[in-house]
N, C-alpha and C. Protein backbone atom coordinates (compact mmCIF):
# COMPACT_ATOMS: atom_id res chain seq x y z
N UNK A 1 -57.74 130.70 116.15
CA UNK A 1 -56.57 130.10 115.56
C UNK A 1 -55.91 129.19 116.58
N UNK A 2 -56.03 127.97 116.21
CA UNK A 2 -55.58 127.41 117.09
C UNK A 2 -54.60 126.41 117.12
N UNK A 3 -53.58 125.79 117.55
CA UNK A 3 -52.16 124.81 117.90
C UNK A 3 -51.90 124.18 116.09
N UNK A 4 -53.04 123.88 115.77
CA UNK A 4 -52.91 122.96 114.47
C UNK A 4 -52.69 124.08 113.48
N UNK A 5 -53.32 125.30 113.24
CA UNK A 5 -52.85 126.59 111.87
C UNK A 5 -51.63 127.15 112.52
N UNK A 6 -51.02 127.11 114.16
CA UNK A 6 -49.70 127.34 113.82
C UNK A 6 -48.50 126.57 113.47
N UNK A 7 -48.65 125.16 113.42
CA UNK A 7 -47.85 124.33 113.06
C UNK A 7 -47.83 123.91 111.86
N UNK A 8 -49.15 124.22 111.46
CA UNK A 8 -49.55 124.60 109.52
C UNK A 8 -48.46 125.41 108.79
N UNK A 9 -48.36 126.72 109.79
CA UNK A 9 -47.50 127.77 109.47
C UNK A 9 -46.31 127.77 109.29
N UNK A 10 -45.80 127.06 110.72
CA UNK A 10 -44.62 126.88 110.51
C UNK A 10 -43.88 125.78 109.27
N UNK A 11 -45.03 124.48 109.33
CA UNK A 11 -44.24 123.68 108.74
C UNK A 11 -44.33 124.41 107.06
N UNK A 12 -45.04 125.01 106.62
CA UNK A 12 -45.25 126.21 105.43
C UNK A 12 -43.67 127.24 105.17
N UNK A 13 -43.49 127.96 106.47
CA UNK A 13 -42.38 128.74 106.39
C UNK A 13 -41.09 127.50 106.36
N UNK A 14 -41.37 126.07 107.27
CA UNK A 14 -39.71 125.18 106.86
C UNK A 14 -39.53 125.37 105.37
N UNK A 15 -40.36 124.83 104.66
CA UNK A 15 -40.69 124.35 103.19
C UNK A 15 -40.12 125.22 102.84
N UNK A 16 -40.65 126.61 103.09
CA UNK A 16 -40.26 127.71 101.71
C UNK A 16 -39.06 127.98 101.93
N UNK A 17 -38.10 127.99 103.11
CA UNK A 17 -37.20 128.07 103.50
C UNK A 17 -36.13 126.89 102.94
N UNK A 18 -36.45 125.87 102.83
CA UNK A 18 -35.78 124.93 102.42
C UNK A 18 -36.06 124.87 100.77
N UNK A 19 -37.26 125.85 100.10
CA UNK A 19 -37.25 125.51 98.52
C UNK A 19 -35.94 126.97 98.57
N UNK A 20 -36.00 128.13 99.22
CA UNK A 20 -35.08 129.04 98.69
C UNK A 20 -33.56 128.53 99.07
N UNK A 21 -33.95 128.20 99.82
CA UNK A 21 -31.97 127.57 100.24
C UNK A 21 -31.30 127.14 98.82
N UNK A 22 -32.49 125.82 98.28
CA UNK A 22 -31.78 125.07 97.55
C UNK A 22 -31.89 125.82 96.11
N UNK A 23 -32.72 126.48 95.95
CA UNK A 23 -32.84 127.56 94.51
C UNK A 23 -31.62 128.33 94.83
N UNK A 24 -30.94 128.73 95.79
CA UNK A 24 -29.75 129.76 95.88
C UNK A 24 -28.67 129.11 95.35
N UNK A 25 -28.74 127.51 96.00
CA UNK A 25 -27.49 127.15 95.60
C UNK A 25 -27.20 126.96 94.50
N UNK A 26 -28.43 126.71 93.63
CA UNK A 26 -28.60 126.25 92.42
C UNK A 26 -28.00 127.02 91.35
N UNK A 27 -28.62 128.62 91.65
CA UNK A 27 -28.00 129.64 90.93
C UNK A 27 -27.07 130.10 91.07
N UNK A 28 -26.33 129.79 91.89
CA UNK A 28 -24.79 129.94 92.82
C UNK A 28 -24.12 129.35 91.92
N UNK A 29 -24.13 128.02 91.76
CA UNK A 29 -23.77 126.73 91.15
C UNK A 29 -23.65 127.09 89.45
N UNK A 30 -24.99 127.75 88.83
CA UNK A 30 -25.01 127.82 87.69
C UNK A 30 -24.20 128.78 87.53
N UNK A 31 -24.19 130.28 87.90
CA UNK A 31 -23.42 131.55 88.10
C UNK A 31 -22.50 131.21 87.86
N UNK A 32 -21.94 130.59 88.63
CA UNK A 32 -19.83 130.10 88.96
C UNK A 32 -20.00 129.13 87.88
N UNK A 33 -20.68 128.05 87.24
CA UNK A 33 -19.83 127.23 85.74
C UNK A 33 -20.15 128.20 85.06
N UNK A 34 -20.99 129.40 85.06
CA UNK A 34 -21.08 129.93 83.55
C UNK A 34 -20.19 131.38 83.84
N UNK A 35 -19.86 131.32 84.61
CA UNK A 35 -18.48 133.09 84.56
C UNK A 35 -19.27 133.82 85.02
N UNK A 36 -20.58 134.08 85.43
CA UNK A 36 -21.47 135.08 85.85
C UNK A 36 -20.59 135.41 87.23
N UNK A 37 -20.38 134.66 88.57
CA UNK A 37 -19.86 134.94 89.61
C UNK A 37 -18.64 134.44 89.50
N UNK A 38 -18.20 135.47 90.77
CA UNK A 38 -16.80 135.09 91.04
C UNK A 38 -16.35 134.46 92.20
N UNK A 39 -15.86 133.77 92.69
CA UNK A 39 -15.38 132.74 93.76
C UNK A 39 -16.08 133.52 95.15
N UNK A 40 -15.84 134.45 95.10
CA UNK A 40 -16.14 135.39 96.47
C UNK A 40 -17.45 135.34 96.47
N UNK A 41 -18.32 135.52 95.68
CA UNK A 41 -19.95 135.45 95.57
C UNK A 41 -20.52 134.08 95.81
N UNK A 42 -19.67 133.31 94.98
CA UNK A 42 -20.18 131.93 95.40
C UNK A 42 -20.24 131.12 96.81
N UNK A 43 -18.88 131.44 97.26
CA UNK A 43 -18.74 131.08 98.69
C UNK A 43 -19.83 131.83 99.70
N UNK A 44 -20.19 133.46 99.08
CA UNK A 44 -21.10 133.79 100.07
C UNK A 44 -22.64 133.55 99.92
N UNK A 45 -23.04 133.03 98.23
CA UNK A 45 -23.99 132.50 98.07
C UNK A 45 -24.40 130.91 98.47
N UNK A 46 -23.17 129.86 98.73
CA UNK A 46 -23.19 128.99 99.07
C UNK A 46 -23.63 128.98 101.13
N UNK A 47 -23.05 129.98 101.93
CA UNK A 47 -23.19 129.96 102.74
C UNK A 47 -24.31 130.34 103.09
N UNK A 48 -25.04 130.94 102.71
CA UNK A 48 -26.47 131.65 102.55
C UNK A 48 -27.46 130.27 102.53
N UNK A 49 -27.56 129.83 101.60
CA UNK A 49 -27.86 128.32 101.24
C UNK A 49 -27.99 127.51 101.79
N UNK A 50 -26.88 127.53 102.73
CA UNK A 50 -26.44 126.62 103.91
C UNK A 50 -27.15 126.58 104.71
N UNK A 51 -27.08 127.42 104.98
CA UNK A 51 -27.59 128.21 106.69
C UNK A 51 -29.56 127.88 106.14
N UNK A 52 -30.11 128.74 105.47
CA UNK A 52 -31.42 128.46 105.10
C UNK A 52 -31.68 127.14 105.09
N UNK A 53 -31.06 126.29 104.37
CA UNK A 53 -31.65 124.96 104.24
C UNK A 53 -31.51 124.21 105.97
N UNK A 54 -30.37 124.78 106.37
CA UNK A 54 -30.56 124.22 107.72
C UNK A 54 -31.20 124.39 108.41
N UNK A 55 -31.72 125.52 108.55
CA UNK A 55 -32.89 126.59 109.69
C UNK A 55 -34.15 125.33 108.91
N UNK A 56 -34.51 125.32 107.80
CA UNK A 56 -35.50 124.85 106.90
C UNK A 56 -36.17 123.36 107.81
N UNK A 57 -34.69 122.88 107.51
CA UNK A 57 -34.50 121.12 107.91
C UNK A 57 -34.96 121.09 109.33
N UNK A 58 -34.09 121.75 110.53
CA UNK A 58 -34.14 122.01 111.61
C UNK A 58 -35.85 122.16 111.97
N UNK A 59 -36.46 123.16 111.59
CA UNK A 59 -37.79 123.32 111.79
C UNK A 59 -38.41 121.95 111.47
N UNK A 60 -38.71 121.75 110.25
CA UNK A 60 -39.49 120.79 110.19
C UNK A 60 -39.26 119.60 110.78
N UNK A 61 -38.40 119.34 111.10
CA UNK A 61 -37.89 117.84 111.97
C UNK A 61 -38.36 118.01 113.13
N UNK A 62 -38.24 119.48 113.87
CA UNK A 62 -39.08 119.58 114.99
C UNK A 62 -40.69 119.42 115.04
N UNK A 63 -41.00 119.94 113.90
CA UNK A 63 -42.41 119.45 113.62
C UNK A 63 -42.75 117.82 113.80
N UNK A 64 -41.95 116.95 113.19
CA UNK A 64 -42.20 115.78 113.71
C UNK A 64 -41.62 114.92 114.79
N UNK A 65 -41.22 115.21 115.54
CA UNK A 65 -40.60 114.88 116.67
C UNK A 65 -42.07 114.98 117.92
């Protein structure tokens, strides 16, 4: 296994990291217009979101650098 299947990997884990970020917010988003959540959930589902998509972004940019 060598330099190229771990950067395979990683740039694999940015991706999925950056598809769940933005699926969180999504349902965050939908939750709170439809009454499902309440302000307190959203803010902590929004921050969740946050943070993932950043770790997500962060990685893969290092990948191309």
């Amino acid at each position: 296994m060598g330099i190229g299947f771990k950067l395979l990997n990683r740039a694999n884990r940015a991706q999925l990291l950056l598809i769940i970020g933005t699926g969180i917010f999504a349902v965050g988003a939908l939750g709170f217009i439809a009454g499902y959540l309440s302000q307190g959930q959203t803010s902590m589902l929004g921050a969740v979101s946050l943070i993932l998509t950043g770790v997500g972004s962060s990685v893969k940019r290092m990948k191309y650098q």
